[in-house]
N, C-alpha and C. Protein backbone atom coordinates (compact mmCIF):
# COMPACT_ATOMS: atom_id res chain seq x y z
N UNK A 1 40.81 -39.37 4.14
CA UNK A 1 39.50 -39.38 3.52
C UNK A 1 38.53 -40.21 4.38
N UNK A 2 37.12 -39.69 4.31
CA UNK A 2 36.61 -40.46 5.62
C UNK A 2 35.70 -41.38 4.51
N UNK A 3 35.63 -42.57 5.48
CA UNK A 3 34.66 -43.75 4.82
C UNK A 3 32.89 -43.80 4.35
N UNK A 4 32.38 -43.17 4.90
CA UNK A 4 31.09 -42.42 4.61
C UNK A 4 31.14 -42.23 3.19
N UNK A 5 31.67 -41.73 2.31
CA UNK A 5 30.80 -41.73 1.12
C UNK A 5 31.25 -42.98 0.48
N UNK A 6 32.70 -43.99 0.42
CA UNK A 6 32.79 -44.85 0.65
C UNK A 6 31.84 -46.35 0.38
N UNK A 7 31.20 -46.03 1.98
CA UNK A 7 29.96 -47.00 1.86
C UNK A 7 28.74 -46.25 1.47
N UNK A 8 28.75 -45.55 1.41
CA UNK A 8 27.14 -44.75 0.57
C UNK A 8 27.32 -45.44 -0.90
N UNK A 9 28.20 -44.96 -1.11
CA UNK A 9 28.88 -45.73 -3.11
C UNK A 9 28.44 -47.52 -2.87
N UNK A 10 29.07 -48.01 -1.93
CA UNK A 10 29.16 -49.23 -2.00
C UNK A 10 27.49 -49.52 -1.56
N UNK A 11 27.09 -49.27 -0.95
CA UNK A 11 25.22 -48.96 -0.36
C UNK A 11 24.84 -49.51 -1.48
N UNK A 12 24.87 -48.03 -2.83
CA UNK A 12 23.97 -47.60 -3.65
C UNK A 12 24.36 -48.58 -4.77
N UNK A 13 25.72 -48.87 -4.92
CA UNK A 13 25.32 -49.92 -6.13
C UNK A 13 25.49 -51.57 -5.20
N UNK A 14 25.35 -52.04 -4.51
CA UNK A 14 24.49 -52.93 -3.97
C UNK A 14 22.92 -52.83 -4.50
N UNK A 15 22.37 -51.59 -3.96
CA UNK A 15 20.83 -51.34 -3.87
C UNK A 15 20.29 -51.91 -5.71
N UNK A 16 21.16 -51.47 -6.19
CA UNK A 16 21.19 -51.27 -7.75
C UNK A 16 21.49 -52.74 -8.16
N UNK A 17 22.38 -53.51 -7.99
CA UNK A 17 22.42 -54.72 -8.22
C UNK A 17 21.50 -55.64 -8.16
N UNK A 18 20.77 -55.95 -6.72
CA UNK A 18 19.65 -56.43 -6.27
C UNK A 18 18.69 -55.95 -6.65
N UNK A 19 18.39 -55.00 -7.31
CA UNK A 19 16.72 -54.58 -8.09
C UNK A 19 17.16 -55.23 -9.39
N UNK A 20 18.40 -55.61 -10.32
CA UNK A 20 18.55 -55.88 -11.38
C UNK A 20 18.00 -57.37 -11.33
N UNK A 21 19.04 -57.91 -10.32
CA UNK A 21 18.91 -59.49 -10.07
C UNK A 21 18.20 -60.28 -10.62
N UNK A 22 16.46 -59.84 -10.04
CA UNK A 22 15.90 -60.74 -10.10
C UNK A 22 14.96 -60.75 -11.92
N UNK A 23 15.05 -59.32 -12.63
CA UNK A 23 14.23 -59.55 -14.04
C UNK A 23 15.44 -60.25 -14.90
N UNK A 24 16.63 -59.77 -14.40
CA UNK A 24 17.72 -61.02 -15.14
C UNK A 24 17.62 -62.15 -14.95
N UNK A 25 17.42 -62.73 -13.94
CA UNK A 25 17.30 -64.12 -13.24
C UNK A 25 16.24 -64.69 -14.06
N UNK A 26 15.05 -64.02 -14.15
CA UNK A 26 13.80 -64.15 -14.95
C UNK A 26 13.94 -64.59 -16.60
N UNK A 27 14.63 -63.87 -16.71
CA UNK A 27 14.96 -63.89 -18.35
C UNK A 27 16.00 -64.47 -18.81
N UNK A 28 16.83 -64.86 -18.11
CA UNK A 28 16.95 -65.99 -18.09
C UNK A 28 16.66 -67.67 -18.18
N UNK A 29 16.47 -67.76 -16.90
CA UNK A 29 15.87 -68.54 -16.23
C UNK A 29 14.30 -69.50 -16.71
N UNK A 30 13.29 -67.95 -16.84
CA UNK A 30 12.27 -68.60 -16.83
C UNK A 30 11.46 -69.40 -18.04
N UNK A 31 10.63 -69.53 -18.28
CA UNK A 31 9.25 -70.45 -19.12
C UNK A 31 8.93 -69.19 -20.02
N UNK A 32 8.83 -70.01 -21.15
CA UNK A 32 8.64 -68.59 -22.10
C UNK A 32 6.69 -68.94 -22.50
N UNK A 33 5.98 -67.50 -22.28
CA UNK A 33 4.85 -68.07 -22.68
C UNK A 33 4.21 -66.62 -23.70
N UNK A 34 3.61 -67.07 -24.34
CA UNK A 34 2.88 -66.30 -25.53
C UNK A 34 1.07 -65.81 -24.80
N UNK A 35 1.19 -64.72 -24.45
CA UNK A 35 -0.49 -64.46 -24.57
C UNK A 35 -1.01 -63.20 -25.13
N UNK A 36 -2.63 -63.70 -25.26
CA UNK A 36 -2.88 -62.84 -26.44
C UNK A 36 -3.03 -61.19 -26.33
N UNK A 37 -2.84 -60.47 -26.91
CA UNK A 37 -3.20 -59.06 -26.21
C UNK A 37 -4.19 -58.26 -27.51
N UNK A 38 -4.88 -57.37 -26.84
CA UNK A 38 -6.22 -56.44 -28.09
C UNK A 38 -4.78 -55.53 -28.69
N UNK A 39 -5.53 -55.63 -29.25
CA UNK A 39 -4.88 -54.06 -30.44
C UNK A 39 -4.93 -53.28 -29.57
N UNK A 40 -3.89 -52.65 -29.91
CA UNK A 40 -2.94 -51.45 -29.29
C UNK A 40 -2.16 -50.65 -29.99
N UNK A 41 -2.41 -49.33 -29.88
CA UNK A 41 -1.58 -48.20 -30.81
C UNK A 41 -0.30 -47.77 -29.92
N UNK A 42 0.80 -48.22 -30.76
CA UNK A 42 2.25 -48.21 -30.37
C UNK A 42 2.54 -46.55 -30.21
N UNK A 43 1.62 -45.69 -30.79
CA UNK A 43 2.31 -44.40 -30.05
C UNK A 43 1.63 -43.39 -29.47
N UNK A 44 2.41 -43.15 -28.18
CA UNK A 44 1.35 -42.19 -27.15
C UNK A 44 2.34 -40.77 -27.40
N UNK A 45 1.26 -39.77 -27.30
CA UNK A 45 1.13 -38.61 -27.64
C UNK A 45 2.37 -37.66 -27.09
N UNK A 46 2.01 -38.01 -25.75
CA UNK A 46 3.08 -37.87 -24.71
C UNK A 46 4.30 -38.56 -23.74
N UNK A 47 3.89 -39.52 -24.30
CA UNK A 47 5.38 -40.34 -23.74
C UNK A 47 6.43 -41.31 -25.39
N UNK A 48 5.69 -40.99 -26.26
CA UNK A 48 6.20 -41.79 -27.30
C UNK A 48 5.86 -42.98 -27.82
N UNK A 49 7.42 -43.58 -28.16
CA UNK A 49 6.67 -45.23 -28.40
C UNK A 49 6.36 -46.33 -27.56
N UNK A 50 5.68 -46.27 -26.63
CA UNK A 50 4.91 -47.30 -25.58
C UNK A 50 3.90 -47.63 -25.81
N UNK A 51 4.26 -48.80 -25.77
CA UNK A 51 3.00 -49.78 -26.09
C UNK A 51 2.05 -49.81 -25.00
N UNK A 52 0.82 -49.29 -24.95
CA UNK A 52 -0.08 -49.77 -23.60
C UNK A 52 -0.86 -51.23 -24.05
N UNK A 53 -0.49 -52.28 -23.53
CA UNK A 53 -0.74 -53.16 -23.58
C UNK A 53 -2.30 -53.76 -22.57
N UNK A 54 -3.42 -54.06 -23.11
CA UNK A 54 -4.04 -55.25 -22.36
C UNK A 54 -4.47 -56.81 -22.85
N UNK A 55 -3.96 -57.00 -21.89
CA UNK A 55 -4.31 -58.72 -22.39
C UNK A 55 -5.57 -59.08 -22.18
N UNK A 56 -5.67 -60.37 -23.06
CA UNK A 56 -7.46 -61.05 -23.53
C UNK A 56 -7.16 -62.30 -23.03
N UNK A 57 -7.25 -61.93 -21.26
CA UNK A 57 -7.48 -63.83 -21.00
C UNK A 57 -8.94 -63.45 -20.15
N UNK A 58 -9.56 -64.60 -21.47
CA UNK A 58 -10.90 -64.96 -20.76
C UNK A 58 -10.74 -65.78 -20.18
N UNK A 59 -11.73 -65.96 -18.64
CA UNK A 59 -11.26 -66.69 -17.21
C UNK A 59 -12.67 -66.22 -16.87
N UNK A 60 -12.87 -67.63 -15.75
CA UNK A 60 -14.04 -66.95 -15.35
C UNK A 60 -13.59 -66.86 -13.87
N UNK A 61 -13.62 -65.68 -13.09
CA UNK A 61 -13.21 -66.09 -11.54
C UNK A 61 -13.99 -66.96 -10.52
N UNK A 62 -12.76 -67.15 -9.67
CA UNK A 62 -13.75 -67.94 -8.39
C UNK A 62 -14.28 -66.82 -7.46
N UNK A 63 -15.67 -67.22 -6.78
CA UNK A 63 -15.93 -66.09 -6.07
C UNK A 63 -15.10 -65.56 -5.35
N UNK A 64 -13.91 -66.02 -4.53
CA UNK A 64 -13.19 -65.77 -3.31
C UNK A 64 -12.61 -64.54 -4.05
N UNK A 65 -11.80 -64.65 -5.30
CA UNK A 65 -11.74 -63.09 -5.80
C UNK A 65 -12.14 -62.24 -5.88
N UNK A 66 -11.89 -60.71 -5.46
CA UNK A 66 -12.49 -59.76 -5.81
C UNK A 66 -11.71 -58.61 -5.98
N UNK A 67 -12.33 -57.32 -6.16
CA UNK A 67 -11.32 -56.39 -6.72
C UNK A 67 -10.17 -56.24 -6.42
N UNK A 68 -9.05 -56.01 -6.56
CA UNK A 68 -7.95 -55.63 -6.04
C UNK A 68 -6.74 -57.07 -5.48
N UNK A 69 -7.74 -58.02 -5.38
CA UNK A 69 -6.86 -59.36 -5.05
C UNK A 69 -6.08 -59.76 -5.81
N UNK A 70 -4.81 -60.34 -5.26
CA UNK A 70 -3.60 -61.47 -6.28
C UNK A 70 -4.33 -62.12 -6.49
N UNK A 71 -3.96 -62.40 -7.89
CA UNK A 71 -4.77 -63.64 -8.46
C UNK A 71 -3.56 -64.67 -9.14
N UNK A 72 -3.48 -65.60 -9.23
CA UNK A 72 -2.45 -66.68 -10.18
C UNK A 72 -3.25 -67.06 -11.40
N UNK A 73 -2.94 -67.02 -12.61
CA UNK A 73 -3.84 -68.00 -13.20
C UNK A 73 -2.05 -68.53 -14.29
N UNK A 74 -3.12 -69.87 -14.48
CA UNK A 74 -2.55 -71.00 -15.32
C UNK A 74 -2.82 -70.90 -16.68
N UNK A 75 -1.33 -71.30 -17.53
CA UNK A 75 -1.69 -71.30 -18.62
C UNK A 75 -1.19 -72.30 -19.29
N UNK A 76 -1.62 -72.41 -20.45
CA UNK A 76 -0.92 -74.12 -21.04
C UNK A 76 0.24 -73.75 -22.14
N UNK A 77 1.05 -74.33 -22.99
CA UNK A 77 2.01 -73.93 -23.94
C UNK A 77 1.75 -73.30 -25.57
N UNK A 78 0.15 -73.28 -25.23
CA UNK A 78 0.03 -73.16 -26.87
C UNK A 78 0.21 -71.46 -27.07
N UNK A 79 0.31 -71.35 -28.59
CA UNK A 79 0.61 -69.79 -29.19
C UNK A 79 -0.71 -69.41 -29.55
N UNK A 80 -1.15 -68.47 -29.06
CA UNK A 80 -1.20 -68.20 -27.93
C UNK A 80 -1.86 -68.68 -26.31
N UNK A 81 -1.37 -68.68 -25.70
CA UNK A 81 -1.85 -69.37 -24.11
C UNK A 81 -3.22 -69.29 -24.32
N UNK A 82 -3.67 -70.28 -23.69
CA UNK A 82 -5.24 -70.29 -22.66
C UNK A 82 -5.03 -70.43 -21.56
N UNK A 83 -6.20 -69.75 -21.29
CA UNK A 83 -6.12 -69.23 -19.85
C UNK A 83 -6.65 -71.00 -19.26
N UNK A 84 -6.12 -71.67 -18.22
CA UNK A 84 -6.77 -72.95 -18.06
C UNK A 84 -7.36 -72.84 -16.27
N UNK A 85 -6.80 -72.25 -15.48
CA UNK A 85 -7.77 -72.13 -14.25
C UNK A 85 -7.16 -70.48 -13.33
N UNK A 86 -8.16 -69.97 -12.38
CA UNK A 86 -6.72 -68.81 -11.70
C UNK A 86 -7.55 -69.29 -10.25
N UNK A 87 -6.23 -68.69 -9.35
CA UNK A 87 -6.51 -68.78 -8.17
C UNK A 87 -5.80 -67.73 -7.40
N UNK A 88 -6.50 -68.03 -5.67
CA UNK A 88 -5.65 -66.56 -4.95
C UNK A 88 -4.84 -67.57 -4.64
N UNK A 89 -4.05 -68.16 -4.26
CA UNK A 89 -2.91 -68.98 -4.05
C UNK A 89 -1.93 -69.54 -5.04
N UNK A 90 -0.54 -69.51 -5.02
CA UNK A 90 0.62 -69.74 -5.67
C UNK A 90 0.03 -71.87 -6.03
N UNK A 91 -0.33 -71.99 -7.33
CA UNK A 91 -0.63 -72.94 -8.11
C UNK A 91 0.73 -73.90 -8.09
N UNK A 92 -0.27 -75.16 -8.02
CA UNK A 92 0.62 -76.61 -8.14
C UNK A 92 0.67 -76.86 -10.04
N UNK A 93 2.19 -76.83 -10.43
CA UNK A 93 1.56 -76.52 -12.15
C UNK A 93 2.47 -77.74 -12.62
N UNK A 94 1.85 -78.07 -13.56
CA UNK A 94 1.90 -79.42 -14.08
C UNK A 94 2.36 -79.33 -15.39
N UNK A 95 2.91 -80.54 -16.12
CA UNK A 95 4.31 -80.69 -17.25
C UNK A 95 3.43 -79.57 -17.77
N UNK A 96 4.22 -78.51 -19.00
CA UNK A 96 3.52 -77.87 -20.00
C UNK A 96 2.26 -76.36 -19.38
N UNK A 97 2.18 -76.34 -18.16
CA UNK A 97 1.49 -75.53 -17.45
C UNK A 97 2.40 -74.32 -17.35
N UNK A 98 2.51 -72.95 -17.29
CA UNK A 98 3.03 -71.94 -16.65
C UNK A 98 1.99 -70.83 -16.13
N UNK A 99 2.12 -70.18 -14.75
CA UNK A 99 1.18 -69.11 -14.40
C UNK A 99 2.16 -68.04 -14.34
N UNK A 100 0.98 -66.89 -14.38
CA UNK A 100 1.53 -65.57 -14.23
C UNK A 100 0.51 -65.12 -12.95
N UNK A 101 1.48 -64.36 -12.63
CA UNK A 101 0.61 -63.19 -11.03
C UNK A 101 0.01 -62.29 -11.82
N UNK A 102 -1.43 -61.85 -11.37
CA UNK A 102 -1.74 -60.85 -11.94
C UNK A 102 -2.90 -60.27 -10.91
N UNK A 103 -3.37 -59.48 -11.05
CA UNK A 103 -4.70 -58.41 -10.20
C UNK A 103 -5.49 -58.59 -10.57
N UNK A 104 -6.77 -58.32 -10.06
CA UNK A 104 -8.56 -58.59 -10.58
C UNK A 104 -8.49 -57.37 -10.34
N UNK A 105 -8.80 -56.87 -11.26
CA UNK A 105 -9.24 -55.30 -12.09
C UNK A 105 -11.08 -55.19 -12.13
N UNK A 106 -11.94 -56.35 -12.17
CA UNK A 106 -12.93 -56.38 -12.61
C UNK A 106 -13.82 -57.35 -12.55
N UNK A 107 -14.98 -57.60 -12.33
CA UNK A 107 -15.52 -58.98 -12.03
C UNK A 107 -15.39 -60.05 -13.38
N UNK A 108 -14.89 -59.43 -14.15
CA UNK A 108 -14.21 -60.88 -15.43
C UNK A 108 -12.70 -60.60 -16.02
N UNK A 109 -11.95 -59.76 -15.38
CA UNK A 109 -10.91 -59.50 -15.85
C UNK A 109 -9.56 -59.46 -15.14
N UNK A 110 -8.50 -59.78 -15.31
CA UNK A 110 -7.57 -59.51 -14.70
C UNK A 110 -5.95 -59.03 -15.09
N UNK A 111 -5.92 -57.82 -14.49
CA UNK A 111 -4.72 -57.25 -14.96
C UNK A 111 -3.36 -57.77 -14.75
N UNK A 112 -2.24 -57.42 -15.17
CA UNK A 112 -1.25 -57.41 -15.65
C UNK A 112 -0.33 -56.56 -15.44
N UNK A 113 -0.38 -55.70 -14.26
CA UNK A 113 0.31 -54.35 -14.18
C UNK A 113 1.66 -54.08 -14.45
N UNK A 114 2.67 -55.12 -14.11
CA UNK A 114 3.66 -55.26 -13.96
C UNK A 114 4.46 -55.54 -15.97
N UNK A 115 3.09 -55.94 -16.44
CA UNK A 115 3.39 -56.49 -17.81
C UNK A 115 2.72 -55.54 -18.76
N UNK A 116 2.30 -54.35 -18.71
CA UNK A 116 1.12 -53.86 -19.62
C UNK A 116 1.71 -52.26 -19.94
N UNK A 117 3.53 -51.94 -19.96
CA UNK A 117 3.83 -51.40 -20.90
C UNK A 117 5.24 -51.72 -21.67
N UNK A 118 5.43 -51.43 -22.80
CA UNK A 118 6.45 -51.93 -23.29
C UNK A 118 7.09 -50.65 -24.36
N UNK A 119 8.02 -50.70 -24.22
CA UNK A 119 8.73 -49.84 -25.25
C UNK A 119 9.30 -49.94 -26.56
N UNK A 120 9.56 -49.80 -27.54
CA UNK A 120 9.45 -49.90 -28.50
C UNK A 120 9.82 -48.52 -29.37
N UNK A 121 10.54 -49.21 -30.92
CA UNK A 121 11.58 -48.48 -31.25
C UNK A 121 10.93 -47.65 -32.63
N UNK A 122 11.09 -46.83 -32.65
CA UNK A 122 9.96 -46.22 -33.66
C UNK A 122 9.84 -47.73 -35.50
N UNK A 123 10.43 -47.85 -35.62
CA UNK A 123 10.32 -49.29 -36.64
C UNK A 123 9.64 -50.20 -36.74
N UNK A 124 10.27 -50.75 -35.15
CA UNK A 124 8.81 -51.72 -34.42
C UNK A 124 7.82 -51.13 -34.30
N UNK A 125 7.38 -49.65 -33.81
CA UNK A 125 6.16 -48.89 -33.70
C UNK A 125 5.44 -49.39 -35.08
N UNK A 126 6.32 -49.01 -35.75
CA UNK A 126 5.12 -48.68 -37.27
C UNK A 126 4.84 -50.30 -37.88
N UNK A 127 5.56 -51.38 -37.48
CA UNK A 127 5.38 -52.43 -37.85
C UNK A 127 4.07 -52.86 -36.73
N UNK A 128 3.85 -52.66 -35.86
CA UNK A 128 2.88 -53.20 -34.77
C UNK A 128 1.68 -51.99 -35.84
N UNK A 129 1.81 -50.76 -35.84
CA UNK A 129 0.62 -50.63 -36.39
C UNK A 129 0.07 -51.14 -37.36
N UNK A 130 0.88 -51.85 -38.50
CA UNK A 130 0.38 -52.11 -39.53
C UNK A 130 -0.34 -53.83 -39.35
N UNK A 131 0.18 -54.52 -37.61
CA UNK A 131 -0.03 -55.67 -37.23
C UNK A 131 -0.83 -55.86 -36.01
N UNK A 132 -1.84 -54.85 -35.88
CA UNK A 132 -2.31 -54.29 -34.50
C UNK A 132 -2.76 -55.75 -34.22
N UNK A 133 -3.95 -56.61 -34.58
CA UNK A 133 -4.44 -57.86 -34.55
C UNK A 133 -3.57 -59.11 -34.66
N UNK A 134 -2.52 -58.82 -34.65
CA UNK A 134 -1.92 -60.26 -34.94
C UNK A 134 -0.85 -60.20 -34.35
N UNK A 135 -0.70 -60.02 -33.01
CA UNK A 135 0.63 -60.05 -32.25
C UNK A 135 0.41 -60.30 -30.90
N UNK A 136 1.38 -61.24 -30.32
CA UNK A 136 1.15 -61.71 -28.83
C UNK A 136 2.76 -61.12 -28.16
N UNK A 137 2.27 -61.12 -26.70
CA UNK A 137 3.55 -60.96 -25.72
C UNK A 137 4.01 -61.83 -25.54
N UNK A 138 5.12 -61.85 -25.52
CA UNK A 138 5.80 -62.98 -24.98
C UNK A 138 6.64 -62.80 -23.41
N UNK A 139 6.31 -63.34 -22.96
CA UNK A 139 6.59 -63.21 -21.46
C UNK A 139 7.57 -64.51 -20.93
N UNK A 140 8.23 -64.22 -19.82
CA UNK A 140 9.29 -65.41 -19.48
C UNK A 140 8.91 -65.61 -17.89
N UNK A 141 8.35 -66.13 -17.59
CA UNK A 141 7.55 -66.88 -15.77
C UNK A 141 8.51 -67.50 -15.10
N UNK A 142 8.82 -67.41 -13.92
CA UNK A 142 9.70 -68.53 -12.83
C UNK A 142 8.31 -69.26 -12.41
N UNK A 143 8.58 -70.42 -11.61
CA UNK A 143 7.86 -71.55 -11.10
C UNK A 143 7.04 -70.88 -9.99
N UNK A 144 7.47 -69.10 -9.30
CA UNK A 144 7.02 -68.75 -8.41
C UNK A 144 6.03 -67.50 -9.35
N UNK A 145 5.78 -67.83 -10.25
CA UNK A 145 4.44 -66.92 -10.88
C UNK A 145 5.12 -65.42 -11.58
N UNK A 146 6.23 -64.84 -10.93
CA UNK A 146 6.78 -63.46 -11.65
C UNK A 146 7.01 -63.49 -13.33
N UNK A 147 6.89 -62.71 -13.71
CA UNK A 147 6.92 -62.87 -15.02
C UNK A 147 7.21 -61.39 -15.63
N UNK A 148 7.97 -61.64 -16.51
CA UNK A 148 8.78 -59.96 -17.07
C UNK A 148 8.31 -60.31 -18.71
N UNK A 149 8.01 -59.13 -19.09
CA UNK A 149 7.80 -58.87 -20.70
C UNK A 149 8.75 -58.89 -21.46
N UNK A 150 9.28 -59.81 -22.69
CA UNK A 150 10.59 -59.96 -23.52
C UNK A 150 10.62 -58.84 -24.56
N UNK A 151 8.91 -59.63 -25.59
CA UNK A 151 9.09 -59.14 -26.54
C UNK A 151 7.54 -58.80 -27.12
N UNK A 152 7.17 -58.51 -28.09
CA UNK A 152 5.95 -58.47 -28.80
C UNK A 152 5.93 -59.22 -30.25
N UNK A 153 5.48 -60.41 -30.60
CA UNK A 153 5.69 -60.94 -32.03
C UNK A 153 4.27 -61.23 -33.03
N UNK A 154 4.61 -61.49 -33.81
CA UNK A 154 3.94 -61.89 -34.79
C UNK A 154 3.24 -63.52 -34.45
N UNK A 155 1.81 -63.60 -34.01
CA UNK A 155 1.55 -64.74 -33.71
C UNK A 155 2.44 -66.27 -34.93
């Protein structure tokens, strides 16, 4: 039997391991933080129960931002977060501080791409509709800004 498919097998779940790694590592690992998100209808037409999520951090940018740039911003521990400063550079963060990476979408806004859909089980669907206003993400941050989506709760 020749070794070729072998290491293709051994390749492919390598490849597969190392994409897992690091949102486990995360969720694990990281800072759990609460921010706020608008109402959102838990079911799309065509893909089901996904949540399209946008978040409400008011921030005001520094000029050096502009469309399309990494942005960091800082947030403090409360339920739900405030937004407390953002920058284009990986932030020095202090006791009780956690940032998330996110994109400037807009001259006052900044996205979340990586964080802004979530899935959800038709139960939870119908419970988020009946709680559209009163529910935050909860997100889990490493010290290097990544941040993976846990859950959706009840402020």
């Amino acid at each position: 039997m020749s070794r070729r498919p072998i290491i293709a097998v051994g390749v492919a779940l390598v490849a597969m391991l190392v994409a897992l790694a690091q949102p486990v590592w995360i969720r694990s690992t990281g800072d759990p933080v609460a921010l706020a998100i608008r109402p959102v209808d838990p079911l799309s037409l065509f893909r089901g129960n996904y949540v399209d999520l946008t978040y409400d951090v008011p921030i005001d940018l520094p000029a050096s931002l502009s469309y399309g740039d990494l942005a960091y911003v800082v947030f403090d521990d409360a339920r739900p977060a405030n937004a407390l400063r953002v920058s284009a550079d990986r932030p020095t963060l202090d006791s009780g501080e956690t940032c998330v990476r996110g994109e400037v979408s807009s001259s006052d806004r900044i996205a979340f791409p990586a964080l802004e859909q979530y899935f959800v089980t038709p139960e939870e669907g119908s419970r988020l509709e009946r709680d559209l206003s009163t529910v935050v993400s909860i997100l889990r941050t490493t010290g290097s800004c990544r941040a993976i989506l846990v859950a959706i709760e009840p402020r």
